[in-house]
C-alpha atoms as a PDB file:
ATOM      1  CA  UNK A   1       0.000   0.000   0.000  1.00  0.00           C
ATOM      2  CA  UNK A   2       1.216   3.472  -1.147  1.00  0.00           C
ATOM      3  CA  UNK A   3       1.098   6.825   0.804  1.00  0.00           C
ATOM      4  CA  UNK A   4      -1.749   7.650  -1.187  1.00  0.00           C
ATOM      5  CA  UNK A   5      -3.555   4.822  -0.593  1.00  0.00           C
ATOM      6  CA  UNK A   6      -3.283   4.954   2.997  1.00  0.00           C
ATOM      7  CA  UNK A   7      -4.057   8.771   3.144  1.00  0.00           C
ATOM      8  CA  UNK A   8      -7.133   8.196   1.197  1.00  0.00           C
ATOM      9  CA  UNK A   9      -8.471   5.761   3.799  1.00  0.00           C
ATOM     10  CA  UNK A  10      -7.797   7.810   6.703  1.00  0.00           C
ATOM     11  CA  UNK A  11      -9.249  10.881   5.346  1.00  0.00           C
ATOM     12  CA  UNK A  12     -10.906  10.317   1.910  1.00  0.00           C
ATOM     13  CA  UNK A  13     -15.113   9.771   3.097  1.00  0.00           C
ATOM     14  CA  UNK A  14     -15.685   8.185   0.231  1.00  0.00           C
ATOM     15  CA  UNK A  15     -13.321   5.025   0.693  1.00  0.00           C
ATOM     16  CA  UNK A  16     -14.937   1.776   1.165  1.00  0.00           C
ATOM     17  CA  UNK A  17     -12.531   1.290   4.637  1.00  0.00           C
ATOM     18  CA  UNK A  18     -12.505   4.691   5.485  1.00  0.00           C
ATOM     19  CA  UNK A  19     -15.893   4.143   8.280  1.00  0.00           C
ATOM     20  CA  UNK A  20     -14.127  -0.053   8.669  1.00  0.00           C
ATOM     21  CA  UNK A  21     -10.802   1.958   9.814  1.00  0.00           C
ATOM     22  CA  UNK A  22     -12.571   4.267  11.772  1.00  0.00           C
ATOM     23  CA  UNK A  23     -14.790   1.822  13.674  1.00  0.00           C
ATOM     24  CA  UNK A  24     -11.970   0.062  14.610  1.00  0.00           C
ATOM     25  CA  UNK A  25      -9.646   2.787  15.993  1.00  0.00           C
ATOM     26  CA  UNK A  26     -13.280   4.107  17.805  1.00  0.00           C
ATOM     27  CA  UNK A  27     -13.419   0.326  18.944  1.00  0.00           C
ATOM     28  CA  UNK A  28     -10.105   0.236  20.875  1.00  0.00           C
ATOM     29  CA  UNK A  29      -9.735   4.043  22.176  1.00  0.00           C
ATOM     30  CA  UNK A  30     -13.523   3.022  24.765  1.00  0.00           C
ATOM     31  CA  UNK A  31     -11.999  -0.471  25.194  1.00  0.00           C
ATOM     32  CA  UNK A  32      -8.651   1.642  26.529  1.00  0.00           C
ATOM     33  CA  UNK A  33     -10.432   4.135  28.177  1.00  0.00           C
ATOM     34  CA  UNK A  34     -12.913   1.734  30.471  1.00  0.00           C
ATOM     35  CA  UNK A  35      -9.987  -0.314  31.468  1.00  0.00           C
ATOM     36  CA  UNK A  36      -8.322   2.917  32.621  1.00  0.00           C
ATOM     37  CA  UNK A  37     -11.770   4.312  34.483  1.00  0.00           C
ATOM     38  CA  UNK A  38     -12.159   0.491  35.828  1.00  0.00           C
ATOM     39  CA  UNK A  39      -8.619   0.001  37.426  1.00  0.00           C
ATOM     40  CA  UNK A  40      -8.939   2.054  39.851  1.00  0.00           C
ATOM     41  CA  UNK A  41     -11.642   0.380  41.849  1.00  0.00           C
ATOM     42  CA  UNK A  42      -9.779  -1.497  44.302  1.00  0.00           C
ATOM     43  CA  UNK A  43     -12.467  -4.086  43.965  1.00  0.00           C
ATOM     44  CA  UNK A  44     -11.194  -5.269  40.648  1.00  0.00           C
ATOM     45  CA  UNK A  45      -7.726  -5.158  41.315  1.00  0.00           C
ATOM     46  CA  UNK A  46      -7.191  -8.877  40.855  1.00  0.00           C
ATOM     47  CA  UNK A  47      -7.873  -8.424  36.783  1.00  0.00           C
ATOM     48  CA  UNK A  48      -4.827  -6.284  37.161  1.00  0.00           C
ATOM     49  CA  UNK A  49      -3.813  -8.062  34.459  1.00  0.00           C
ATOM     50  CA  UNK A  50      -6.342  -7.806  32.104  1.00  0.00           C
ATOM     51  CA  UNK A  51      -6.120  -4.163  32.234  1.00  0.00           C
ATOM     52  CA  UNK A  52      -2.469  -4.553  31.621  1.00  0.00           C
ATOM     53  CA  UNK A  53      -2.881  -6.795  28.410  1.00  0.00           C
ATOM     54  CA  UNK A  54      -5.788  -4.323  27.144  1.00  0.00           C
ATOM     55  CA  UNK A  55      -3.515  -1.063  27.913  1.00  0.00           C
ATOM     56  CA  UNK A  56      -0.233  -3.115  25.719  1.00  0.00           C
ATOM     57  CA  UNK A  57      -2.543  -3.570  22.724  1.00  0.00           C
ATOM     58  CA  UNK A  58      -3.905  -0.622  22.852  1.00  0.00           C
ATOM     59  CA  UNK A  59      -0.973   1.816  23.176  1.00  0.00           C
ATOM     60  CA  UNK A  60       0.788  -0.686  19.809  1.00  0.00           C
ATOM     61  CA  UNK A  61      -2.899   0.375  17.841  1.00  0.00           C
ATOM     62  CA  UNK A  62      -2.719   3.993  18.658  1.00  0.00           C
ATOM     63  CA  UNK A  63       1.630   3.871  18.256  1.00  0.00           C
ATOM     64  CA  UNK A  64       0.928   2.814  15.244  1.00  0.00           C
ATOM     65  CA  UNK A  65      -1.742   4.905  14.129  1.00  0.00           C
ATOM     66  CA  UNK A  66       0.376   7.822  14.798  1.00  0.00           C
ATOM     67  CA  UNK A  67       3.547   6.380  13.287  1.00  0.00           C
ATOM     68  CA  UNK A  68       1.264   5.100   9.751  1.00  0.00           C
ATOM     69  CA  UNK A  69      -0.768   9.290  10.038  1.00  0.00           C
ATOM     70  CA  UNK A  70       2.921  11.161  10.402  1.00  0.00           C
ATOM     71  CA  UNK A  71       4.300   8.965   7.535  1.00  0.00           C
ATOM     72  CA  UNK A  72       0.881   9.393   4.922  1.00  0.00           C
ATOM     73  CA  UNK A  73       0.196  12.953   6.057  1.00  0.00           C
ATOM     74  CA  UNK A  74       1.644  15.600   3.141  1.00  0.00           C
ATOM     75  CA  UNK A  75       2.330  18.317   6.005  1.00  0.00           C
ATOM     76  CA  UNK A  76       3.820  16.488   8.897  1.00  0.00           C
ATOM     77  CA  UNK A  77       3.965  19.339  11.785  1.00  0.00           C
ATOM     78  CA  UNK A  78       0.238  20.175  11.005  1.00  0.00           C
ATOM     79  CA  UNK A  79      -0.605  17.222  11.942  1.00  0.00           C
ATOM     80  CA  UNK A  80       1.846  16.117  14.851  1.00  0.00           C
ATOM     81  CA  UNK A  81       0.801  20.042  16.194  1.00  0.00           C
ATOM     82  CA  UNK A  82      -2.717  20.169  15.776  1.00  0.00           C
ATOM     83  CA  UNK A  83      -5.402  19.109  18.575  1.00  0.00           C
ATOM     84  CA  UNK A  84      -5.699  15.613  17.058  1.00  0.00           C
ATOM     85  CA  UNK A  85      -1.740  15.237  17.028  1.00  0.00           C
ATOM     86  CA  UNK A  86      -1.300  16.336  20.628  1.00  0.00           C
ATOM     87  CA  UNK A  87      -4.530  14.045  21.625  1.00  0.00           C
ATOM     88  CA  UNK A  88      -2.663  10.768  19.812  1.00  0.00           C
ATOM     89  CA  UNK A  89       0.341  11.624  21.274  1.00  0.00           C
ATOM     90  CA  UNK A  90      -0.524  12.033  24.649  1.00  0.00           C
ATOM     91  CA  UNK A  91      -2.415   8.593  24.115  1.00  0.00           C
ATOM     92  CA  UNK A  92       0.752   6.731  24.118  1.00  0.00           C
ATOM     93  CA  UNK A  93       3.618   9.009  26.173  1.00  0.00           C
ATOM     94  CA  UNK A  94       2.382   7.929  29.625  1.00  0.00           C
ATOM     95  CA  UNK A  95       2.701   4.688  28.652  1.00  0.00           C
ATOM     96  CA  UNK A  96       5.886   4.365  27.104  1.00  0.00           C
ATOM     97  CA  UNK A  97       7.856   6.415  29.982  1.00  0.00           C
ATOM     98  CA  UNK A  98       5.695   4.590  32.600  1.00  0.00           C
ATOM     99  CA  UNK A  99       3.847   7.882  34.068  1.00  0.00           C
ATOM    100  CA  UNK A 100       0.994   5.692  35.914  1.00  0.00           C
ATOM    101  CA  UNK A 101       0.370   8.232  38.059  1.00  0.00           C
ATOM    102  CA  UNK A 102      -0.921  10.891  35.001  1.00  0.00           C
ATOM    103  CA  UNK A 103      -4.166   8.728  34.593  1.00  0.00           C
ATOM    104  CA  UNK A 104      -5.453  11.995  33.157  1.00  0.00           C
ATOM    105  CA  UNK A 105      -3.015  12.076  30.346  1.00  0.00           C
ATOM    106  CA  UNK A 106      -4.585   8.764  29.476  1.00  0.00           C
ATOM    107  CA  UNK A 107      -8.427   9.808  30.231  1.00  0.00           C
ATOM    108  CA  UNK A 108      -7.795  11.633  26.801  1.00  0.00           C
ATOM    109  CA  UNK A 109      -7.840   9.256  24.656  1.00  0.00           C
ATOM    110  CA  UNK A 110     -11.451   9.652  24.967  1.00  0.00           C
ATOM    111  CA  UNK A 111     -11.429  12.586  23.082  1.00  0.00           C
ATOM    112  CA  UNK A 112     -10.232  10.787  19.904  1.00  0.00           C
ATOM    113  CA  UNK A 113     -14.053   9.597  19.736  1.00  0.00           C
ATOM    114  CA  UNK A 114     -14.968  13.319  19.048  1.00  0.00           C
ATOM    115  CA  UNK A 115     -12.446  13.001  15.833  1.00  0.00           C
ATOM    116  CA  UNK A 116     -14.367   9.717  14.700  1.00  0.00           C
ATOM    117  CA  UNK A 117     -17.813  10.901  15.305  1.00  0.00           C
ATOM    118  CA  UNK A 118     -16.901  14.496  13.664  1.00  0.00           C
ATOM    119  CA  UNK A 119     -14.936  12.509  10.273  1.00  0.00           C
ATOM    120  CA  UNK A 120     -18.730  10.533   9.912  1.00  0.00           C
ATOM    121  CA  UNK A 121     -20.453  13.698  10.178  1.00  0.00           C
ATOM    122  CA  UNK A 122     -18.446  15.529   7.641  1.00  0.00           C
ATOM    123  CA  UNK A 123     -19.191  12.019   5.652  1.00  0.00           C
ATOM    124  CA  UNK A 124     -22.656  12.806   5.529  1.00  0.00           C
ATOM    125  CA  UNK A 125     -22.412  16.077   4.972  1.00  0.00           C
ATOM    126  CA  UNK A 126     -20.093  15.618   1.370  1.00  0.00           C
ATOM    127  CA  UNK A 127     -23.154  13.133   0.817  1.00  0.00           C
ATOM    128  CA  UNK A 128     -25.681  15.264   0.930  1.00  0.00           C
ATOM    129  CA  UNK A 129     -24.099  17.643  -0.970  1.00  0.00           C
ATOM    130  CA  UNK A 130     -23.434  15.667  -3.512  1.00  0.00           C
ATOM    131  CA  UNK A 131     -27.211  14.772  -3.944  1.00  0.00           C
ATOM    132  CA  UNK A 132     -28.311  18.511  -3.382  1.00  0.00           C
ATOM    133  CA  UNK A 133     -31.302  17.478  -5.685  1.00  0.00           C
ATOM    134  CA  UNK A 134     -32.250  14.557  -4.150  1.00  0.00           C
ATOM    135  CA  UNK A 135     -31.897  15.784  -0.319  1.00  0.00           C
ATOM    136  CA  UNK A 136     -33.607  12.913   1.956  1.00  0.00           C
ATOM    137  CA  UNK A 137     -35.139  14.444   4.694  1.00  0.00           C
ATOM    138  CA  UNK A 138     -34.394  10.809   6.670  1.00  0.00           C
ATOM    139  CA  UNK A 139     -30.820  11.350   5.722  1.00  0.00           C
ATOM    140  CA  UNK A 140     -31.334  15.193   7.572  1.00  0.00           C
ATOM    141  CA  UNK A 141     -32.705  13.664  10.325  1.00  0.00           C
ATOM    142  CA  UNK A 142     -29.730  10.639  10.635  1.00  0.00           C
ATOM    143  CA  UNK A 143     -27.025  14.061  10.309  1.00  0.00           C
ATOM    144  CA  UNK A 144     -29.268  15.769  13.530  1.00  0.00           C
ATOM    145  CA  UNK A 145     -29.243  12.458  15.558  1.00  0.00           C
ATOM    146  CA  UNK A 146     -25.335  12.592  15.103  1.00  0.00           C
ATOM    147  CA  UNK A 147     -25.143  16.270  15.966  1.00  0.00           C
ATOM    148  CA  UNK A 148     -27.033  15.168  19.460  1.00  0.00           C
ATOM    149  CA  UNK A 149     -24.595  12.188  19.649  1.00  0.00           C
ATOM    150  CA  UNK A 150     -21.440  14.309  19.117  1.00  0.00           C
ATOM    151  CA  UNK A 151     -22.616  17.112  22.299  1.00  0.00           C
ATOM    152  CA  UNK A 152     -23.299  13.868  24.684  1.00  0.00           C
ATOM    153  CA  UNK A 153     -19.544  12.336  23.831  1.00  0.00           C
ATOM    154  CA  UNK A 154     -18.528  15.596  24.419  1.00  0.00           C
ATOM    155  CA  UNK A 155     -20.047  15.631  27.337  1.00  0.00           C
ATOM    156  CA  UNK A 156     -19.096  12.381  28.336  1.00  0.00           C
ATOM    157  CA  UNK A 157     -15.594  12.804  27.376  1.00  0.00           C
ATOM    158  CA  UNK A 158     -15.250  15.796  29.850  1.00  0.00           C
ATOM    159  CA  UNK A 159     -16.931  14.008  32.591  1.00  0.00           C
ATOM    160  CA  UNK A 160     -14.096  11.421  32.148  1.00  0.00           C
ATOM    161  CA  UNK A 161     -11.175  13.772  31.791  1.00  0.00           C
ATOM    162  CA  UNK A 162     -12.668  16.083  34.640  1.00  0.00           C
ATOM    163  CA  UNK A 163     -13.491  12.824  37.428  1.00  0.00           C
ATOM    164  CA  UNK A 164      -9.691  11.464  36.120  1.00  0.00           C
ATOM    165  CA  UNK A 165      -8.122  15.130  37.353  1.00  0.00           C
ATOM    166  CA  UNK A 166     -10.105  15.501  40.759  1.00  0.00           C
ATOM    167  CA  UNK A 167      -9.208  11.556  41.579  1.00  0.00           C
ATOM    168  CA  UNK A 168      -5.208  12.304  41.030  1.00  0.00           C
ATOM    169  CA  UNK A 169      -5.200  15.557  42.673  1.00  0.00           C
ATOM    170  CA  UNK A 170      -7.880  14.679  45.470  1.00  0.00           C
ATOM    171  CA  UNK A 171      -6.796  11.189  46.544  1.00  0.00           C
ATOM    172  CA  UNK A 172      -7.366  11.798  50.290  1.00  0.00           C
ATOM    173  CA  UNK A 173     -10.790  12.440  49.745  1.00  0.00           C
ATOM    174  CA  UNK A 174     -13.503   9.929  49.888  1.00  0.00           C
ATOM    175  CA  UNK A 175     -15.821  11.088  47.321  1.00  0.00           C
ATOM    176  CA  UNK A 176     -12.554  11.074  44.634  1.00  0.00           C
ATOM    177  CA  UNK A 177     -11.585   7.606  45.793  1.00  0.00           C
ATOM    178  CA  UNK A 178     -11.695   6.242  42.425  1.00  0.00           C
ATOM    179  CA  UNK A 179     -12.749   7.680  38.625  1.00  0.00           C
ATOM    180  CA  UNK A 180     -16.252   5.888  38.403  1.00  0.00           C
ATOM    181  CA  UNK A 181     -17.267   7.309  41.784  1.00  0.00           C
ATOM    182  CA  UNK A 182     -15.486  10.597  40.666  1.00  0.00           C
ATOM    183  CA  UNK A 183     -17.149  10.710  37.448  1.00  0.00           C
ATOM    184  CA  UNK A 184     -20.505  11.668  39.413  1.00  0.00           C
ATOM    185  CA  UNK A 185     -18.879  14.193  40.722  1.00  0.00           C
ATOM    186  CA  UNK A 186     -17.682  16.126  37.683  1.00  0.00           C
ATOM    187  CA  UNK A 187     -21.175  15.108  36.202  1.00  0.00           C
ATOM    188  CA  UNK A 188     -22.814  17.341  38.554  1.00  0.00           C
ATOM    189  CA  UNK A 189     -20.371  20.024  38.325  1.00  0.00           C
ATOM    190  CA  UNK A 190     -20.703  20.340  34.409  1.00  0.00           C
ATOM    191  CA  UNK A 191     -24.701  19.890  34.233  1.00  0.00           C
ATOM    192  CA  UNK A 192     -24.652  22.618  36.815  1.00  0.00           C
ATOM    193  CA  UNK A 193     -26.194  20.816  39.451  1.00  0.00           C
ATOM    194  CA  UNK A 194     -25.632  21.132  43.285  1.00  0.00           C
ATOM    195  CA  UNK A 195     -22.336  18.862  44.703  1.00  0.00           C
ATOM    196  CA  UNK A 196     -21.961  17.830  48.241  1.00  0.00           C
ATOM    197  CA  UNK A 197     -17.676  17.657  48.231  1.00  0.00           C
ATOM    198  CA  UNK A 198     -15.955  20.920  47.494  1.00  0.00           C
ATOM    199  CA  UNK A 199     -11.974  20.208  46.766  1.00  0.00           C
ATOM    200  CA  UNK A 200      -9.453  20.167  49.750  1.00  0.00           C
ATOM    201  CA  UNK A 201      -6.721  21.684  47.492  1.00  0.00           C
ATOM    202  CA  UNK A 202      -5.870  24.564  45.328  1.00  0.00           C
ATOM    203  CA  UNK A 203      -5.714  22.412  42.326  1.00  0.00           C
ATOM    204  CA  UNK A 204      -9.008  20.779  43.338  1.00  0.00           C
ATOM    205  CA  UNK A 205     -10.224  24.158  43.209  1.00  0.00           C
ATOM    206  CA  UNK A 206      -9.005  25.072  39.545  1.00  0.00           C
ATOM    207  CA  UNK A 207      -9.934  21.717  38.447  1.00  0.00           C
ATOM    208  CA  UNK A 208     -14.222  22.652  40.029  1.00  0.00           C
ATOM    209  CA  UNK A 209     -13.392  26.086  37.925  1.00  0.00           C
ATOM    210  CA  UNK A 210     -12.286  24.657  34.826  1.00  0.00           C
ATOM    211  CA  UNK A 211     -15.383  21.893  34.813  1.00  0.00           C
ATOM    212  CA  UNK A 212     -17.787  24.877  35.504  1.00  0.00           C
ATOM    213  CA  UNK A 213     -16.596  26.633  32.715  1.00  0.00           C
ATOM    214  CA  UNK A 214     -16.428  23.826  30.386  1.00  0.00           C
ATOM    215  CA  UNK A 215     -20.195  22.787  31.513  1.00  0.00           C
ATOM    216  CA  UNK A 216     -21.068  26.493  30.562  1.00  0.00           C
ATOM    217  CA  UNK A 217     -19.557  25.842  26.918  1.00  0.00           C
ATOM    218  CA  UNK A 218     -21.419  22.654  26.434  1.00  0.00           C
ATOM    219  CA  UNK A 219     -24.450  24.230  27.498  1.00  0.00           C
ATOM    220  CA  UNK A 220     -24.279  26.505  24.514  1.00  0.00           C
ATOM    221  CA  UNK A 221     -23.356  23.735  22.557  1.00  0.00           C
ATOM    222  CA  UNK A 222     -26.651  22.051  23.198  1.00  0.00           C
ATOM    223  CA  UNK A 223     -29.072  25.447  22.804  1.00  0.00           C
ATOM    224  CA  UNK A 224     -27.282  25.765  19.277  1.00  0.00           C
ATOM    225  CA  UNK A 225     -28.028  21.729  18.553  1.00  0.00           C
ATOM    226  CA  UNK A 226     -31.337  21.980  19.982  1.00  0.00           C
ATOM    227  CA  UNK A 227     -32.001  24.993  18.244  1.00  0.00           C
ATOM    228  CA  UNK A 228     -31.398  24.302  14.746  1.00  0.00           C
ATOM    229  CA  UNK A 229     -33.089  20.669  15.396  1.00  0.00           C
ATOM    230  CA  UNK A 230     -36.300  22.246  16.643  1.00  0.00           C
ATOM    231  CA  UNK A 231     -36.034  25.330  13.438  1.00  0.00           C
ATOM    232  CA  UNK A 232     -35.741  22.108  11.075  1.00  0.00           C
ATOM    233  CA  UNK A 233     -39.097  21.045  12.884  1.00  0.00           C
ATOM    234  CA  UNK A 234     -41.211  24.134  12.426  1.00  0.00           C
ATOM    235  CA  UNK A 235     -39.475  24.860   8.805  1.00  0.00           C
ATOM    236  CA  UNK A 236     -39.897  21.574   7.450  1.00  0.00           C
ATOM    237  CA  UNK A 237     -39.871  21.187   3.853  1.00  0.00           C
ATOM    238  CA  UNK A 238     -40.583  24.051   1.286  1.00  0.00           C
ATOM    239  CA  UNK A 239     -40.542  26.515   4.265  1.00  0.00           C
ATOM    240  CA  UNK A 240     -37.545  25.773   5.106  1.00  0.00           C
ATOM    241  CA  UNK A 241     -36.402  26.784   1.404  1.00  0.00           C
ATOM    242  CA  UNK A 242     -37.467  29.792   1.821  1.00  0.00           C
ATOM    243  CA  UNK A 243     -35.893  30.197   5.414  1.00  0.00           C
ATOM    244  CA  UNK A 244     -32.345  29.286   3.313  1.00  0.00           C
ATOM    245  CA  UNK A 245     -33.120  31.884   0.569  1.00  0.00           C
ATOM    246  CA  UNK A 246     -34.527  34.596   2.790  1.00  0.00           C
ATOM    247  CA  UNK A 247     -30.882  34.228   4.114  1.00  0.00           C
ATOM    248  CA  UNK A 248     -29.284  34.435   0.795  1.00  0.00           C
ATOM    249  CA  UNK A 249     -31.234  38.033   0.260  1.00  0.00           C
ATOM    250  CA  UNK A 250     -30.172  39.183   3.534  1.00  0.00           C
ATOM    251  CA  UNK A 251     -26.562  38.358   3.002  1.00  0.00           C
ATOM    252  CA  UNK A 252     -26.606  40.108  -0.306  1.00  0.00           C
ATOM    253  CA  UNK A 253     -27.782  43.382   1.352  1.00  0.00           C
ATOM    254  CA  UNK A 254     -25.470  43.366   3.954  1.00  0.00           C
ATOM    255  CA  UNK A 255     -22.388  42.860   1.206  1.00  0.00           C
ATOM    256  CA  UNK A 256     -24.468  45.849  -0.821  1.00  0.00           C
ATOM    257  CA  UNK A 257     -23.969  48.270   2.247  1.00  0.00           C
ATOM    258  CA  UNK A 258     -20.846  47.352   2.841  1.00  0.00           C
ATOM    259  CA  UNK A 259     -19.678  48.365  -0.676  1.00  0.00           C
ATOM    260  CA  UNK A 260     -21.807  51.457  -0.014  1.00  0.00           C
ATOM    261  CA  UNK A 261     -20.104  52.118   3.438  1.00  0.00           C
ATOM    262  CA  UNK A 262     -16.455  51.681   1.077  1.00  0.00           C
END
């Protein structure tokens, strides 16, 4: 397989492996990230060793992932410093210099989901485009369902990455004792809800600020997903044409006093 080859089913939407790849990757990056939530529940220590022999596999999948999208990618440092790069990279460091105690670090590999579910979506989007003429409303609706499904692994992803922070930098603390029974912590902190255990530390503390302002973010996130789901709803059809060309005519006025204004 050439560079080409292997570029086009990484990136190009339209391959036949590009959603077999991508299912895959998806596949190992939860399997990696429950066995890192689950290992820290004393409970299950004794299958100490299957979390061992899922972490090995899955650091070689994502090591070579990043090796195989350095090598096909035609600008190299984009990549390797772009959110994505950092995110595969940091997948893989702890592991390889044997930084257990950054469970964090590893907690991010959740947010390589966000890069699957967002390459789909763009999928569908090309798709649609492409068959402007013949625009499915089911295929809308499918595109909608995915925008809901990318806020709530959003969501999901922080409560992951926030409960793995609070557990390494609270450990004294009952409530942080491990990430599942942190993880309804930070779920209360970033739905806004009311929480019982305030931080002990000054860390602690920046880690409650940073999950309140993250939980603002993905509040907006959902009003705009919401929105445009529920203007699809009362537009449906030819109205919502003429929604899309009403726009056109105000964007053409706009550029027509701005010339004006020049």
């Amino acid at each position: 397989m050439n560079r080409d080859k292997i570029n086009s089913v990484l990136h190009n939407y339209d391959s036949k492996y590009f959603l077999w790849v991508n299912d895959i990757l998806a596949f190992f990056t939860l399997l990696s990230v429950a066995g890192i939530v689950l290992e820290t529940v004393g409970s299950l220590h004794k299958y100490q060793n299957i979390f061992l022999v899922i972490e090995y596999i899955s650091v070689f999948v994502f090591s070579c992932e990043y090796a195989i999208r350095i090598w096909s990618s035609d600008k190299k440092l984009s990549y390797i410093f772009s959110f994505y790069g950092i995110v595969d990279l940091l997948s893989i460091v702890p592991s390889f210099v044997g930084w257990t105690n950054l469970t964090f670090l590893k907690s991010a590999r959740v947010l390589r989901i966000l890069r699957f579910l967002r390459m789909i979506r763009l999928a569908k989007v090309i798709r649609l485009q492409k068959n402007v003429k013949k625009q499915d409303l089911e295929e809308y609706a499918r595109l909608y369902r995915l925008n809901i499904q990318i806020y709530f692994f959003t969501l999901f992803s922080a409560i992951v990455i926030f409960a793995s922070l609070i557990y390494i930098f609270e450990p004294h603390v009952d409530s942080f004792v491990n990430i599942p029974i942190s993880m309804l912590w930070s779920t209360k902190v970033l739905l806004g809800g009311t929480f019982q255990t305030v931080p002990q530390t000054i860390v602690g503390n920046i880690v409650l600020i940073g999950a309140r302002f993250v939980g603002l973010i993905l509040f907006g996130l959902l009003i705009s997903v919401v929105g445009t789901t529920i203007k699809r709803f009362l537009y449906s059809g030819g109205d919502l044409d003429i929604l899309e060309e009403e726009k056109k005519i105000i964007l053409e006025i706009e550029k027509v006093h701005k010339k004006k204004n020049l």
